[in-house]
Protein backbone atom coordinates (compact mmCIF):
# COMPACT_ATOMS: atom_id res chain seq x y z
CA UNK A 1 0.00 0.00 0.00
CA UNK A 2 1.23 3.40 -1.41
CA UNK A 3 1.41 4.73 2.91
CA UNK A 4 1.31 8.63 1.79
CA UNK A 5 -1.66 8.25 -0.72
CA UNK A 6 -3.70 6.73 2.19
CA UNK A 7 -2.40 9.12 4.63
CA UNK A 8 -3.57 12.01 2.32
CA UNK A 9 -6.71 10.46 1.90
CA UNK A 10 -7.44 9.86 5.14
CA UNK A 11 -6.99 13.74 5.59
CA UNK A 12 -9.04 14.58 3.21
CA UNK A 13 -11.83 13.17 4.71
CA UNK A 14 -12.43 13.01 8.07
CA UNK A 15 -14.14 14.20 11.13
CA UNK A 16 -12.79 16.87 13.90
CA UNK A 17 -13.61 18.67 17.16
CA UNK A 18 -13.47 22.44 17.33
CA UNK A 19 -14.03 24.66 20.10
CA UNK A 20 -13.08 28.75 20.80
CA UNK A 21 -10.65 29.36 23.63
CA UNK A 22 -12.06 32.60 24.48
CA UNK A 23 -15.58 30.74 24.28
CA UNK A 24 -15.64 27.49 25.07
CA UNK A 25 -19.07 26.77 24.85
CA UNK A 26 -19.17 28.12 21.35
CA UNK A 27 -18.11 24.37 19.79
CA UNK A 28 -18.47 21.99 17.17
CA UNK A 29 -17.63 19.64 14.78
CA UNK A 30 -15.81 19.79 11.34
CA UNK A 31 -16.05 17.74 8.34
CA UNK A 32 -12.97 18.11 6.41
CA UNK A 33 -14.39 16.52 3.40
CA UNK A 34 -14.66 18.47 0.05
CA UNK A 35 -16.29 19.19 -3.26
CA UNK A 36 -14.00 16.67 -5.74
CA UNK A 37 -15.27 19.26 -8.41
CA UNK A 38 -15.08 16.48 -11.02
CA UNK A 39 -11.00 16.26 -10.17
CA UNK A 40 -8.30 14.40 -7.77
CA UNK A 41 -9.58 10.67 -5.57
CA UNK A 42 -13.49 10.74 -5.60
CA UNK A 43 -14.37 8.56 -2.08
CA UNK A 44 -16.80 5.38 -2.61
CA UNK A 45 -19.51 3.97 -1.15
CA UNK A 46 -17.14 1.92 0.95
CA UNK A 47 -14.74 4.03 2.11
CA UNK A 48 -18.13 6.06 3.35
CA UNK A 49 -19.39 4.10 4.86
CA UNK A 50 -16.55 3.07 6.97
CA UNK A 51 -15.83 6.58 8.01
CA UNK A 52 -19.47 7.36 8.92
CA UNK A 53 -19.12 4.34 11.22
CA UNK A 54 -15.95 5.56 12.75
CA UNK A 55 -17.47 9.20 13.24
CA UNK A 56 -20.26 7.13 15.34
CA UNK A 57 -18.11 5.18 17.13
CA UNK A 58 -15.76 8.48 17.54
CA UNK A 59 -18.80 10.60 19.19
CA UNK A 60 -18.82 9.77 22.66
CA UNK A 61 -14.86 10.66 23.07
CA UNK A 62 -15.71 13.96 21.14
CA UNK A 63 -18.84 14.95 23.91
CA UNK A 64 -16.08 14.30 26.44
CA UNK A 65 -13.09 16.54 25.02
CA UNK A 66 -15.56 19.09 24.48
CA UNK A 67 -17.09 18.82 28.07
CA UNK A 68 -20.76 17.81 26.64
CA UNK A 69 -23.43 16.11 28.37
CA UNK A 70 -24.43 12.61 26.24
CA UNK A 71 -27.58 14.49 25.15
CA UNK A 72 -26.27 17.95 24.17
CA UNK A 73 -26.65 18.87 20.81
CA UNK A 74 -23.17 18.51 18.80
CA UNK A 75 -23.27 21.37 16.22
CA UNK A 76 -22.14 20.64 12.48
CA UNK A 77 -22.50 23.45 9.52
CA UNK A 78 -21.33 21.50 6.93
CA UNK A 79 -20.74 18.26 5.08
CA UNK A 80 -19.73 19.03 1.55
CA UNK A 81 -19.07 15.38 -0.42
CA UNK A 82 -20.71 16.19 -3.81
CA UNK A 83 -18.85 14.88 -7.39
CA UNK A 84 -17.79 11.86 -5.43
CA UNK A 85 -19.16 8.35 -5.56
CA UNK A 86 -21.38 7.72 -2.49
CA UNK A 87 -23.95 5.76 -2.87
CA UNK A 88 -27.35 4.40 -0.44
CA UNK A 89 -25.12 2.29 2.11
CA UNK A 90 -23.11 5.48 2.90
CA UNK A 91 -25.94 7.59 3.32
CA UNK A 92 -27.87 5.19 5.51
CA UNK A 93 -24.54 5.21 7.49
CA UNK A 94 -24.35 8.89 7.65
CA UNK A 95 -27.83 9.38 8.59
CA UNK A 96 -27.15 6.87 11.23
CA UNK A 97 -24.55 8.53 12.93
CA UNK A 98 -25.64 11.93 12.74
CA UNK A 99 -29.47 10.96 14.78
CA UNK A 100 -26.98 7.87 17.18
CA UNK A 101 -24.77 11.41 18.74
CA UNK A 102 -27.45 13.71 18.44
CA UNK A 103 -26.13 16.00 15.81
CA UNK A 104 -27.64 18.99 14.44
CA UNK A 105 -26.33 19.18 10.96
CA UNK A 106 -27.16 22.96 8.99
CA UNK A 107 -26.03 21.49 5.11
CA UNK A 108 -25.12 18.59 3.51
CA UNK A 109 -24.21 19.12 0.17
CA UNK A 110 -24.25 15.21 -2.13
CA UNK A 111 -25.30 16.15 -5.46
CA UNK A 112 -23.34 14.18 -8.32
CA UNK A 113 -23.56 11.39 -6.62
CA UNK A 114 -24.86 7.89 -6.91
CA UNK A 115 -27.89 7.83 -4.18
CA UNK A 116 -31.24 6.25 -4.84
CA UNK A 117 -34.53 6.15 -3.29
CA UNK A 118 -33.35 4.25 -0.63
CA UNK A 119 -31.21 7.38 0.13
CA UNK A 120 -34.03 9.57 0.19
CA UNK A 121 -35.58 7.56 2.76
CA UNK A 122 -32.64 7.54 5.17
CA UNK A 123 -32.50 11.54 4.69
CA UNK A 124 -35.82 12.06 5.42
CA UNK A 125 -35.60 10.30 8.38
CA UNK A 126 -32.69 13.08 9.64
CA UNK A 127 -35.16 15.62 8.25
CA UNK A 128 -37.72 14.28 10.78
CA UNK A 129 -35.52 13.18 13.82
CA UNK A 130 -32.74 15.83 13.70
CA UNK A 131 -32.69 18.25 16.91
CA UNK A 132 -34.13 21.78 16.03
CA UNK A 133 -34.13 23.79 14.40
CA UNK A 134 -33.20 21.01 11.89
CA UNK A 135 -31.32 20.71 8.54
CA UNK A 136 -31.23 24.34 6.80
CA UNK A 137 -30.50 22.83 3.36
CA UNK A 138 -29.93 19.48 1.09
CA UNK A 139 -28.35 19.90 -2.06
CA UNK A 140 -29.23 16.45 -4.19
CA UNK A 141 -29.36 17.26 -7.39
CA UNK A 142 -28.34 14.83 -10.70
CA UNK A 143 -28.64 11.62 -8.64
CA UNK A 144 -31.22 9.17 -8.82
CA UNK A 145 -34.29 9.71 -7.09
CA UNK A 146 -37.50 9.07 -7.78
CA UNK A 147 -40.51 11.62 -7.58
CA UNK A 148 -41.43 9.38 -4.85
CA UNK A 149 -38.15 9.20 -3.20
CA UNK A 150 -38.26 13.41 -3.02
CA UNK A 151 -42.18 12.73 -2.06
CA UNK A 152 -40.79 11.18 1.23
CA UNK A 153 -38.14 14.32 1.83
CA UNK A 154 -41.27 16.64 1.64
CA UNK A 155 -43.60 14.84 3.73
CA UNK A 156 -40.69 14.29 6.45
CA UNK A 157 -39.93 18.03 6.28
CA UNK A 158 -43.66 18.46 6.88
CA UNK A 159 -44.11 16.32 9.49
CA UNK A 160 -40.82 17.52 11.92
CA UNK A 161 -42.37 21.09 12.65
CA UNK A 162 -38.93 22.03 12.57
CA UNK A 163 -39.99 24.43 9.81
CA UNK A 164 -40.25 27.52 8.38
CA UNK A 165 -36.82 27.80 11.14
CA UNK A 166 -35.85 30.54 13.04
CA UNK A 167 -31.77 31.29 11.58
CA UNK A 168 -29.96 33.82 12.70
CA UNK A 169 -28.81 36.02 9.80
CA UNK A 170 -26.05 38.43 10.48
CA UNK A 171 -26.47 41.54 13.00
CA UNK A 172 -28.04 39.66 16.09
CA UNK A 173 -31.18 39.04 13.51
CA UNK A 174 -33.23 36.13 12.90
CA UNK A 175 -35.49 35.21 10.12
CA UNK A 176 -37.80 32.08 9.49
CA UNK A 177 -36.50 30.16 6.53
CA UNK A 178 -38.33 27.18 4.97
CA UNK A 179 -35.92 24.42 4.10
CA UNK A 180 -33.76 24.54 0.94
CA UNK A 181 -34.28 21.40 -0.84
CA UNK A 182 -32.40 21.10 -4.06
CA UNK A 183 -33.25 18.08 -5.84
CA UNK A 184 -33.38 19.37 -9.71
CA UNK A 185 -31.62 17.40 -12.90
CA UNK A 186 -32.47 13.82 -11.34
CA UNK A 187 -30.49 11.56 -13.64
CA UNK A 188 -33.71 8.90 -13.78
CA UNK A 189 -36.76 9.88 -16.35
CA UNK A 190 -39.50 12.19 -14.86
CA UNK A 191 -42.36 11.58 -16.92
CA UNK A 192 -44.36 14.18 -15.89
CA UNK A 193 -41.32 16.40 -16.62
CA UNK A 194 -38.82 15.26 -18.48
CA UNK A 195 -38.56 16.23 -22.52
CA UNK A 196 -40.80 19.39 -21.73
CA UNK A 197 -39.69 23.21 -22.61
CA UNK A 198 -39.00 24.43 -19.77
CA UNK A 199 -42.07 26.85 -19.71
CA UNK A 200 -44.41 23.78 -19.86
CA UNK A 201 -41.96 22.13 -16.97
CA UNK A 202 -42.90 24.66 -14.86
CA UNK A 203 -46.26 24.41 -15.04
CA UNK A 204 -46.48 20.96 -14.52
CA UNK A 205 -44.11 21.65 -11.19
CA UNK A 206 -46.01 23.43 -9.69
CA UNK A 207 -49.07 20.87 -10.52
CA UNK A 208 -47.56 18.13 -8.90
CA UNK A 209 -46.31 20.34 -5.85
CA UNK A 210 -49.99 21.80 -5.79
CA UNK A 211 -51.60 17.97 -5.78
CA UNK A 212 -48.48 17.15 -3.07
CA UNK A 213 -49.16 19.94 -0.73
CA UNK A 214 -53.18 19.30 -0.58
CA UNK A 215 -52.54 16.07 0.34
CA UNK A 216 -49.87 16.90 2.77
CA UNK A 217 -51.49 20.14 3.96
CA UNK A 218 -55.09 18.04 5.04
CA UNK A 219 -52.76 14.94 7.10
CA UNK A 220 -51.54 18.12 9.09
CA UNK A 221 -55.08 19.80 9.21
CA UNK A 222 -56.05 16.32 11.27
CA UNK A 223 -53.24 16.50 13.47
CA UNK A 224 -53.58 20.17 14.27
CA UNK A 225 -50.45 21.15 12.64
CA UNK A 226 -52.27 23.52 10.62
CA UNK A 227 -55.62 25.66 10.87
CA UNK A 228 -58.73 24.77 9.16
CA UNK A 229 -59.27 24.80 5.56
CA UNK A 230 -61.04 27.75 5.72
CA UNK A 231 -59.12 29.51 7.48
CA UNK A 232 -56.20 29.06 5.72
CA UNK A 233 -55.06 32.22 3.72
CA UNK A 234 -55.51 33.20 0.34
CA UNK A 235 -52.11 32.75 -0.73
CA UNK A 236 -51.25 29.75 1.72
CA UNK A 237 -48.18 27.69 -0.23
CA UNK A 238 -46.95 24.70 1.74
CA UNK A 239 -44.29 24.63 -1.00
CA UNK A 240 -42.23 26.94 -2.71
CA UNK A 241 -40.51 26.99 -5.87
CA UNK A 242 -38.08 29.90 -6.46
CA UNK A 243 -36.13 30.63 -9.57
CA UNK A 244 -32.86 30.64 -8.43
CA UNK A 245 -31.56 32.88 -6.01
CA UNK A 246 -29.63 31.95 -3.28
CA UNK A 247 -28.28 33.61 -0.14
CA UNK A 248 -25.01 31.86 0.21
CA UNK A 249 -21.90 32.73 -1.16
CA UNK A 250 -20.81 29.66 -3.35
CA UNK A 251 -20.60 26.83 -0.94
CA UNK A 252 -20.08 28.41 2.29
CA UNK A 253 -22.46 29.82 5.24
CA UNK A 254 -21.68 32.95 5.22
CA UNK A 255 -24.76 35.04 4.83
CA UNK A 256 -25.62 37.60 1.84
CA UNK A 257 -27.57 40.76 2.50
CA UNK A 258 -31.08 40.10 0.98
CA UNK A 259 -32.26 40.33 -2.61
CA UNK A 260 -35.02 42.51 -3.97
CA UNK A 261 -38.16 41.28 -2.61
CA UNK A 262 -39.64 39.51 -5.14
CA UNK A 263 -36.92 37.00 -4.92
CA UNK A 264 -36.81 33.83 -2.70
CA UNK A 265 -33.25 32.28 -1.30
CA UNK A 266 -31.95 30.53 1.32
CA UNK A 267 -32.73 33.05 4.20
CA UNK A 268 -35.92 34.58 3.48
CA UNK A 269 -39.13 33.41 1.24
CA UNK A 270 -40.96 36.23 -0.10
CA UNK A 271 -44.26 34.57 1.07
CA UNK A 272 -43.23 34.62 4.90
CA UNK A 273 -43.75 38.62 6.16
CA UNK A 274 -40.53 40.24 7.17
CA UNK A 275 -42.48 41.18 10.45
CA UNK A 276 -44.40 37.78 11.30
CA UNK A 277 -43.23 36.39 14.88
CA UNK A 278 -44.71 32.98 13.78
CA UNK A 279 -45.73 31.35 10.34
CA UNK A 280 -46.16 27.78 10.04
CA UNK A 281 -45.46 27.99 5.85
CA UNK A 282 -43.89 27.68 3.67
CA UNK A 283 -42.05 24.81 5.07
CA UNK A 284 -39.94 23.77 1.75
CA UNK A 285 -38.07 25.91 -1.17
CA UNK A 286 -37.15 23.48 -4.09
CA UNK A 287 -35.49 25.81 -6.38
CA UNK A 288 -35.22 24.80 -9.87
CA UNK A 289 -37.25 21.76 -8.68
CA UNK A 290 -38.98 22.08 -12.59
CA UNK A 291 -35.75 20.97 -14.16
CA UNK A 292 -35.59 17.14 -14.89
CA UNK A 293 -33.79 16.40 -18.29
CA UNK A 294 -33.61 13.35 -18.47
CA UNK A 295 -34.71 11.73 -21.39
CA UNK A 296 -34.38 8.17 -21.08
CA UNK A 297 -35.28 5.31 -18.09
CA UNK A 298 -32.12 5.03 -17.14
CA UNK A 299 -31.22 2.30 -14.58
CA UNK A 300 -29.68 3.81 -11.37
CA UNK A 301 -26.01 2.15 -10.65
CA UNK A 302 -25.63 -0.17 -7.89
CA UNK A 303 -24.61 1.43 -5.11
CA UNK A 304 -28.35 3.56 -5.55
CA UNK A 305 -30.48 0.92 -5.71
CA UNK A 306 -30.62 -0.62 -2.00
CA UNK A 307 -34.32 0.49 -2.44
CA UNK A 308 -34.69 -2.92 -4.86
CA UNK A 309 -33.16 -5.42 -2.20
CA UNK A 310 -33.54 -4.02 1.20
């Protein structure tokens, strides 16, 4: 075994404590994982896994150096492993880890990947378990889902009441933010999408988020989540589907000063009043969500189609 090849590879991904001298209880925990940006040693579904299973074996020793209690929330903003080869094992063992230690993860960033359906289930299971104020944003485009597979990401977002969330913004402010599910240019066939201009593709979007959110928006009605159906607003959208205009700068957190109004990104939906102390909705953006190209029934690879075994 080539020793310094593994040794760099181990460094590029793996997981570390952080905490501020000055502040100690101001903590966390750093992925140091990146974006393979279609270059250098793209990590498997393997190698995932196995580090995902080390992080959750590693998570007890990490509460301790950082002077946590075994059900304090362990703080993560980030785990960026998009344009590599992960697949629904690694996921499941991610997802695993992350609800096992009680982590509150703010974005996980896996598009270009190789995750099915079976991935999609495992997320929206951290969607629905993960401490609040829960995930601020998935990034999963041009992978393999299903529309039912990003069916179950919306109905888990729906069902956690972690959201619209209250994130803090820059200048002591919060705002409420819906989460920021990107899940556009799925590499399977859409029918009721794919080979459309994309004028027609929006229409039919927002069709089948329209048809999603009734049915959605009447389980919550029954369990009190939401008022009445008559009492629900004129312009009451469960879902959101912006354009394109994001609040982060590239790939990190750091936060942008808002666009004009009519304009939806990651901090700040234009349907949610600047002034409103509490507003149960929108609970999801899906930005670009309209944009499924692909033209043929392709077969996702192995590694994203656990969803056909187990």
């Amino acid at each position: 075994r080539d020793t310094s090849a593994w040794q760099a590879a181990v460094e590029m991904f793996e997981f570390k404590v952080w905490q501020d001298e000055e502040n100690p209880e101001r903590c966390g925990l750093e992925c140091t994982a990146q974006n393979s940006a279609g270059a250098g040693r793209k990590v498997g579904d393997a190698e995932a896994v196995r580090r995902f299973q080390e992080l959750k074996d590693s998570l007890p020793r990490y509460r301790v150096h950082l002077s946590l209690q075994p059900t304090a929330i362990l703080y993560m903003a980030e785990i960026n492993l998009a344009n590599h080869e992960l697949g629904d094992r690694a996921v499941r063992a991610l997802v695993e880890a992350l609800l096992a230690g009680t982590v509150l993860l703010n974005v996980l960033e896996l598009y270009k990947n190789r995750l099915g359906d079976a991935s999609a289930q495992a997320l929206a299971c951290l969607l629905e378990r993960s401490p609040k104020p829960g995930v601020h944003g998935f990034h999963l485009s041009h992978n393999y889902f299903s529309p039912l597979g990003v069916g179950l990401l919306l109905a888990a977002a729906t069902r956690s009441g972690h959201y619209p969330a209250w994130r803090k913004v820059g200048g002591g402010k919060y705002r409420l933010c819906p989460l920021w599910l990107r899940v556009e240019q799925q590499l399977l066939k859409w029918e009721a999408l794919s080979g459309a201009k994309e004028g027609e593709q929006i229409r039919r979007a927002e069709l089948l988020l329209a048809e999603k959110s009734k049915t959605l928006t009447k389980r919550c009605q029954a369990n009190g989540q939401f008022l009445p159906p008559e009492s629900l607003p004129a312009d009451f959208k469960l879902f959101c589907m912006p354009g394109g205009h994001e609040g982060f700068a590239g790939n990190s957190e750091e936060y942008q000063a808002p666009r004009p109004p009519q304009y939806c990104h990651k901090w700040s939906c234009v349907h949610i009043s600047s002034h409103a102390e509490e507003q149960k909705w929108p609970i999801v953006h899906l930005p670009y969500f309209w944009s499924q190209r692909a033209f043929h029934n392709t077969e996702p690879p192995e590694a994203g189609s656990l969803h056909k075994s187990d």
